[in-house]
N, C-alpha and C. Protein backbone atom coordinates (compact mmCIF):
# COMPACT_ATOMS: atom_id res chain seq x y z
N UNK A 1 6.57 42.79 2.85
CA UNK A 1 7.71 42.96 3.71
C UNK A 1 7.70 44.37 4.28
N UNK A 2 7.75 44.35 5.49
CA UNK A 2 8.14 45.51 6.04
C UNK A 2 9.12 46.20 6.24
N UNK A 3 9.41 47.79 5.71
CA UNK A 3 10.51 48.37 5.52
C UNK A 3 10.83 49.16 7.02
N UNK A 4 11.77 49.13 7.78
CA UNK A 4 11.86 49.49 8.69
C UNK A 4 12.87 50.84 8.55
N UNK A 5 12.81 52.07 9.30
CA UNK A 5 13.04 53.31 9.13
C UNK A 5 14.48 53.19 9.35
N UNK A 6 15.33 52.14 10.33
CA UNK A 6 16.57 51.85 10.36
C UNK A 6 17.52 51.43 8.79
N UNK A 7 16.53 51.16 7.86
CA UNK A 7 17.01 50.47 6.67
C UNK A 7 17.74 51.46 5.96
N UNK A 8 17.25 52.74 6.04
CA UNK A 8 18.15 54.31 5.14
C UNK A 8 18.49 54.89 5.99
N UNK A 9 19.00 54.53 7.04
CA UNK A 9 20.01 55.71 7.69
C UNK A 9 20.98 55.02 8.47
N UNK A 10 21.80 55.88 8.79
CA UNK A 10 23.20 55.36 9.47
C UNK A 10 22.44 54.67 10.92
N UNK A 11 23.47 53.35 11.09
CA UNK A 11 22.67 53.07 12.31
C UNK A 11 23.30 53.81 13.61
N UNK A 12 22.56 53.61 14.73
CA UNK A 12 23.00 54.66 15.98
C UNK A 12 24.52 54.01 16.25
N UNK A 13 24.66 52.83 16.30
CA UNK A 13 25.92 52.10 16.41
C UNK A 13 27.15 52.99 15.99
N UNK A 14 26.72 53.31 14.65
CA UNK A 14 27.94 54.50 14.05
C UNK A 14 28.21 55.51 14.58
N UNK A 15 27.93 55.91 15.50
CA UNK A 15 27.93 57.12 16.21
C UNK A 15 29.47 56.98 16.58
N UNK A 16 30.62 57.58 16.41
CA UNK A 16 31.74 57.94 17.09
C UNK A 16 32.18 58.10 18.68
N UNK A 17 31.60 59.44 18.83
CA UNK A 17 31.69 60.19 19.88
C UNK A 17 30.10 59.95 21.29
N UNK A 18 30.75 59.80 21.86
CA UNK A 18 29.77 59.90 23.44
C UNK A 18 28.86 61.13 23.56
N UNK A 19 27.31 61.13 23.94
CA UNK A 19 27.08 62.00 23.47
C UNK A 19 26.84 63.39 24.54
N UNK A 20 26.89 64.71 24.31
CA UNK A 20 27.19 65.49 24.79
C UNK A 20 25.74 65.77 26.00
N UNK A 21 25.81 66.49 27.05
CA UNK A 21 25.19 66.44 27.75
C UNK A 21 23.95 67.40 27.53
N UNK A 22 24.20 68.43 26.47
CA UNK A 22 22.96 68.87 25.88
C UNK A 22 21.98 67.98 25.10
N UNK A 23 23.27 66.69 24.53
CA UNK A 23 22.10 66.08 23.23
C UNK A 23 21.58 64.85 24.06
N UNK A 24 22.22 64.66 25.30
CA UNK A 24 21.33 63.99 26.28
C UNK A 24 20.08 64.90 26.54
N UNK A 25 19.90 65.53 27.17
CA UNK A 25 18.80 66.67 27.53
C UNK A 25 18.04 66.31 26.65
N UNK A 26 18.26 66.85 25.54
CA UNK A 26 17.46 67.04 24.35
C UNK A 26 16.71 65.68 24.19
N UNK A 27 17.57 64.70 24.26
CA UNK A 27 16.86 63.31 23.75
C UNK A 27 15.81 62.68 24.92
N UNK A 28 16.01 63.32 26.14
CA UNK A 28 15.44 62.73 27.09
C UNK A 28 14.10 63.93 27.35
N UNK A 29 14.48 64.78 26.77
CA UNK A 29 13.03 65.67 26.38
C UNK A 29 12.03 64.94 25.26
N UNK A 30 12.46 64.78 24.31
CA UNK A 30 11.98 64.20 23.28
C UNK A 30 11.29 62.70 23.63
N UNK A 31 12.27 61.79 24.26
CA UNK A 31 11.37 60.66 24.83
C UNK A 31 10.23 60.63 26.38
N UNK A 32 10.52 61.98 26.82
CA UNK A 32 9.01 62.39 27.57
C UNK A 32 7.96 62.80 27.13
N UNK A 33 8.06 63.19 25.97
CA UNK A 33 6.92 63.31 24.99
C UNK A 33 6.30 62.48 24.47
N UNK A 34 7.18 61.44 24.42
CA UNK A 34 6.58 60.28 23.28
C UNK A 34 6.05 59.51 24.62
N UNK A 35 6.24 59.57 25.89
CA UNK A 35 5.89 58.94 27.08
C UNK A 35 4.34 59.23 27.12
N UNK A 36 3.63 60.02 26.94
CA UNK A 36 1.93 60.53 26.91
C UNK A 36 1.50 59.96 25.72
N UNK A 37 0.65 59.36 25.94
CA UNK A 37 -0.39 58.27 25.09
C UNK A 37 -1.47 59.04 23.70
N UNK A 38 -1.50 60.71 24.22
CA UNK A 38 -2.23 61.17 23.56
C UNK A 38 -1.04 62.09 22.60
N UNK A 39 0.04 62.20 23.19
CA UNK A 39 1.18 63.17 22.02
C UNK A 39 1.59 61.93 21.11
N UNK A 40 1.67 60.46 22.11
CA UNK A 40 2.98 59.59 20.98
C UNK A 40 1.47 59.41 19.70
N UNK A 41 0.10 58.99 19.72
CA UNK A 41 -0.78 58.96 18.68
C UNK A 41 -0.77 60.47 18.18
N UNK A 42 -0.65 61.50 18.28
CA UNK A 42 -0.76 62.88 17.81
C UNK A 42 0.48 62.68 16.48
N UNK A 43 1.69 62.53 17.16
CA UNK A 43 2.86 61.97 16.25
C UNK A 43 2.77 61.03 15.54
N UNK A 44 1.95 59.98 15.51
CA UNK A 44 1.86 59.14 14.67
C UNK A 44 0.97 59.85 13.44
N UNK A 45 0.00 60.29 13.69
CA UNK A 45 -0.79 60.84 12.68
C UNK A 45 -0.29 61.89 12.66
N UNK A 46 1.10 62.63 12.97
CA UNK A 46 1.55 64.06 11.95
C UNK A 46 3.02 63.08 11.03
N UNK A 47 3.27 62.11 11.26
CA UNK A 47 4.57 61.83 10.51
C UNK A 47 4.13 61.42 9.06
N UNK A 48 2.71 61.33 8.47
CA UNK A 48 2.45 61.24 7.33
C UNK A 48 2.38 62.76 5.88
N UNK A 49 2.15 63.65 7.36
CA UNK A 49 1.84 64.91 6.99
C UNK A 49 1.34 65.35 7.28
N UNK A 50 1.18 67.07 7.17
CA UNK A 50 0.28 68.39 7.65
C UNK A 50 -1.11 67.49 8.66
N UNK A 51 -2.04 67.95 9.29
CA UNK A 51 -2.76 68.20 9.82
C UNK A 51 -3.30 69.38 10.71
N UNK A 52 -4.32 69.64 10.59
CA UNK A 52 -4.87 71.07 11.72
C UNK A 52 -5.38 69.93 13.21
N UNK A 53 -5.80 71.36 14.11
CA UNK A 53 -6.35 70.43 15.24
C UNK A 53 -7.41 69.71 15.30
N UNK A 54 -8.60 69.92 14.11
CA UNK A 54 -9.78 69.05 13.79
C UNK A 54 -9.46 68.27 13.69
N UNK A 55 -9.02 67.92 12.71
CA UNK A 55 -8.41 66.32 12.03
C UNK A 55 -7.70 65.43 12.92
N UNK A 56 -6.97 66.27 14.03
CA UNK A 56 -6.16 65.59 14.95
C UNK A 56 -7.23 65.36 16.03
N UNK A 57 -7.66 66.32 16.07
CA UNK A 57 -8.86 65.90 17.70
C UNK A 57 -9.77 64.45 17.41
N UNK A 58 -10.37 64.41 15.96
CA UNK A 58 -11.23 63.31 16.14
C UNK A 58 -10.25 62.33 15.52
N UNK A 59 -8.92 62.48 15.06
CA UNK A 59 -8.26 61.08 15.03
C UNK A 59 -7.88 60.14 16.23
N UNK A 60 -7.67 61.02 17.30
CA UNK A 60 -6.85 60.91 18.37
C UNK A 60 -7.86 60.43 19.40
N UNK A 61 -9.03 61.31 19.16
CA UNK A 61 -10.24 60.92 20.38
C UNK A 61 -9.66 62.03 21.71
N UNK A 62 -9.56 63.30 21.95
CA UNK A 62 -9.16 63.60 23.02
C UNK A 62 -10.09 65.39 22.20
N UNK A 63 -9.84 66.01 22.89
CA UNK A 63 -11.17 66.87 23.25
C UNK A 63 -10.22 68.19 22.46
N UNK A 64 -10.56 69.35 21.94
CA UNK A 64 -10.15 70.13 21.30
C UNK A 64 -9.10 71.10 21.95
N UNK A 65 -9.45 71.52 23.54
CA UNK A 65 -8.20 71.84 23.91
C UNK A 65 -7.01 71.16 24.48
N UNK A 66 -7.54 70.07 24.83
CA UNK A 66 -6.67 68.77 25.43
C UNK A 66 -5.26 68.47 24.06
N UNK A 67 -6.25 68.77 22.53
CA UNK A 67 -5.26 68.52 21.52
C UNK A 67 -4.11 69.89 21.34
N UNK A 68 -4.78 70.85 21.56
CA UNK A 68 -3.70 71.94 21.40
C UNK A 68 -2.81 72.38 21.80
N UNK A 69 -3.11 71.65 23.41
CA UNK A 69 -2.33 71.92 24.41
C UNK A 69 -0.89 70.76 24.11
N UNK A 70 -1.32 69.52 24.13
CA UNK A 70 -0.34 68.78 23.50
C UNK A 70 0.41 69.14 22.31
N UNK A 71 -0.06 69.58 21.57
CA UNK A 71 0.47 70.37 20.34
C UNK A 71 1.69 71.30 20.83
N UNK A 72 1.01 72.32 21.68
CA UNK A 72 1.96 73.41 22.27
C UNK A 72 3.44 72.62 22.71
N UNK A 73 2.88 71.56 23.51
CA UNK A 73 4.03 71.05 23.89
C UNK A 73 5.37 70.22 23.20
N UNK A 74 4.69 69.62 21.83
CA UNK A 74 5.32 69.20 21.44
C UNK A 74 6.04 70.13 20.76
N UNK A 75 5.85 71.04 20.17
CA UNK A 75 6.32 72.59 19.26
C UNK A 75 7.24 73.01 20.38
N UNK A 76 7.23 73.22 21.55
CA UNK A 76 8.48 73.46 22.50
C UNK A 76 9.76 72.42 22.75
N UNK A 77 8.96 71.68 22.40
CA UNK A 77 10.30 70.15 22.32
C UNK A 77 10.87 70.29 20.94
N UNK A 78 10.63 70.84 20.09
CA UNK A 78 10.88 70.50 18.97
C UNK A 78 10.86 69.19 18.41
N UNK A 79 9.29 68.61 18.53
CA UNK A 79 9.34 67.48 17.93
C UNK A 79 8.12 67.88 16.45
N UNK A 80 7.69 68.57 16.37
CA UNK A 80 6.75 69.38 15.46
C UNK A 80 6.80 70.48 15.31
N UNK A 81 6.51 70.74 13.99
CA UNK A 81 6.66 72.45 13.55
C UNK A 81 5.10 72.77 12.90
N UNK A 82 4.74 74.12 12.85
CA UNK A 82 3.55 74.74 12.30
C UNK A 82 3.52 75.45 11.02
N UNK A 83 2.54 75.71 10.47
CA UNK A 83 2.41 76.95 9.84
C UNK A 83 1.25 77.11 9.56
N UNK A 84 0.94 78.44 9.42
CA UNK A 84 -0.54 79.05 9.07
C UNK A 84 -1.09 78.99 7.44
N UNK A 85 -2.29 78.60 7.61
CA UNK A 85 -2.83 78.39 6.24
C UNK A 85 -3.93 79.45 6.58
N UNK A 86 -4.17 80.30 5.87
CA UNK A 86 -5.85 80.87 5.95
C UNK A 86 -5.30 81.36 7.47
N UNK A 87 -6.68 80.53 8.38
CA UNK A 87 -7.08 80.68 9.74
C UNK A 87 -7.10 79.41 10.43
N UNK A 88 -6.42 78.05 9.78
CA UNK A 88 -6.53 76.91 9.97
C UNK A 88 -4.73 77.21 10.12
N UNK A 89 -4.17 76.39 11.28
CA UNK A 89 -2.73 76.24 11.78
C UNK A 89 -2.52 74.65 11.22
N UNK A 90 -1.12 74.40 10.79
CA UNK A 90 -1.49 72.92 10.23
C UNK A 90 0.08 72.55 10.89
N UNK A 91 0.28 71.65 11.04
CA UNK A 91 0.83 70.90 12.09
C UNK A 91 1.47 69.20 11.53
N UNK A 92 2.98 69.54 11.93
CA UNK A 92 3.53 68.51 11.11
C UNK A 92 4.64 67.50 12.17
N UNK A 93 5.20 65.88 11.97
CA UNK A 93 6.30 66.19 12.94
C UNK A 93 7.34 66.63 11.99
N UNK A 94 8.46 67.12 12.97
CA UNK A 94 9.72 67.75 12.41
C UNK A 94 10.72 67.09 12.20
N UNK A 95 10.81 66.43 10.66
CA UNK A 95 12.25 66.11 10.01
C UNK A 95 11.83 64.79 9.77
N UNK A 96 12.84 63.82 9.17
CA UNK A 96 12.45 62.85 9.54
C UNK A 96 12.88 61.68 10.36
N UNK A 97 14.05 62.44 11.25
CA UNK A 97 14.39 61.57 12.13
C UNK A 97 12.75 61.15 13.39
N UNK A 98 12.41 62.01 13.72
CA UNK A 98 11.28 62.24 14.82
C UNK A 98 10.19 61.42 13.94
N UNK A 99 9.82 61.37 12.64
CA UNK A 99 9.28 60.40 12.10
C UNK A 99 9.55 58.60 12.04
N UNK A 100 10.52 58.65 11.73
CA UNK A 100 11.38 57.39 11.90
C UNK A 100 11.55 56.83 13.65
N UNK A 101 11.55 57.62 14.52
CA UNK A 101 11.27 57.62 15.94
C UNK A 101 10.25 56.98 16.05
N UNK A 102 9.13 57.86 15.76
CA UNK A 102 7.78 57.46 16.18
C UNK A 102 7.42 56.07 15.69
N UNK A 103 8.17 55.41 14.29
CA UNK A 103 7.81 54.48 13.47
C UNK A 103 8.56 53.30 14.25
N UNK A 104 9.45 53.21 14.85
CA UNK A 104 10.40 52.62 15.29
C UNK A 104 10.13 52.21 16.94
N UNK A 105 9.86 53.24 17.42
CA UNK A 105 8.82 52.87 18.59
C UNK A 105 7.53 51.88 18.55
N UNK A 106 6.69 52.09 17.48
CA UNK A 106 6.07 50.93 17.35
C UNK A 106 6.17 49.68 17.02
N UNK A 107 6.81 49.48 16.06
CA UNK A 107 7.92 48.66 15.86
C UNK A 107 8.23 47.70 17.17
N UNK A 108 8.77 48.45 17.47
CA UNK A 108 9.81 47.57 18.55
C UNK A 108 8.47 46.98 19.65
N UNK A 109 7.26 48.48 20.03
CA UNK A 109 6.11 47.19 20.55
C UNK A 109 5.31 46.61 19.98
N UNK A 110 5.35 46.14 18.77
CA UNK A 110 4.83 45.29 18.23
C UNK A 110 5.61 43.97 18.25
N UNK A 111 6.60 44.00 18.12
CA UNK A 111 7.71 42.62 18.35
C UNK A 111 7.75 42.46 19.98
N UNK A 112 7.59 43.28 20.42
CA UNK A 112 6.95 43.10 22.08
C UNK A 112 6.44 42.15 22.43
N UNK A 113 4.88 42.90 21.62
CA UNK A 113 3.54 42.30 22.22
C UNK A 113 3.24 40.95 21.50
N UNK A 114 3.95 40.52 20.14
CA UNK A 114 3.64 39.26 18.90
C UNK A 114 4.98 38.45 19.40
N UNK A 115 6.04 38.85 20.09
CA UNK A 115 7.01 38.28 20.18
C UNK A 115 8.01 37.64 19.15
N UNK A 116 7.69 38.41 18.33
CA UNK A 116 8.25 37.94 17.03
C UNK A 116 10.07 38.21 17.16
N UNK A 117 10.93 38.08 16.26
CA UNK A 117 11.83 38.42 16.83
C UNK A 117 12.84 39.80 16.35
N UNK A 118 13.58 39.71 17.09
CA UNK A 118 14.73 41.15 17.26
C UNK A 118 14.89 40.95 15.80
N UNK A 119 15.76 42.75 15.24
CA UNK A 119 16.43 42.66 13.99
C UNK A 119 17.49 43.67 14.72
N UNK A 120 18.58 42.84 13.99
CA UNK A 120 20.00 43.59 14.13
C UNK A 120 20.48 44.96 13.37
């Protein structure tokens, strides 16, 4: 059975209040990121944990500065955070909402593409 990332947390439904026009911004930053084919797989393989840009370049298949540069970008969105090990930078996503994002996005195209059905 598959555990879906909606199962431990409040659902969005609960939300009270309308949301403010910064945390629009913010969210519509965050889903332009996940819009590039080579950041939303970058995020998939940091929501398990740490990685440097080796590990990410030949997971991902995209070329060593092509990965860093995406990197950069996502670290300005705040969808990933860093830190230095040694001389190796290791590279994570941030929190685990942005994890649960990324998990949830697939998700939903996988019931897409199998047509399987909706969960409430």
């Amino acid at each position: 059975m598959l555990m879906y990332a909606r199962d431990n947390v409040a659902n969005a439904s609960d939300r009270q209040e309308p949301p403010t026009s910064a945390q629009v911004d913010a969210a519509v930053t965050a889903l332009r990121m996940l819009a590039d084919p080579t950041r939303l797989r970058l995020l998939w393989e940091l929501r398990e944990g740490e990685r440097d840009v080796t590990t990410l370049t030949a997971a991902v298949g995209a070329s060593r500065p092509a990965v860093s540069q995406h990197l950069a970008k996502l670290l300005l969105a705040g969808l990933v955070s860093s830190r230095r090990e040694g001389r190796r930078v290791l590279y994570r996503a941030r929190g685990g909402h942005v994890r649960r994002l990324v998990t949830e996005v697939f998700y939903a195209a996988d019931h897409h593409l199998t047509g399987a059905p909706e969960h409430d």
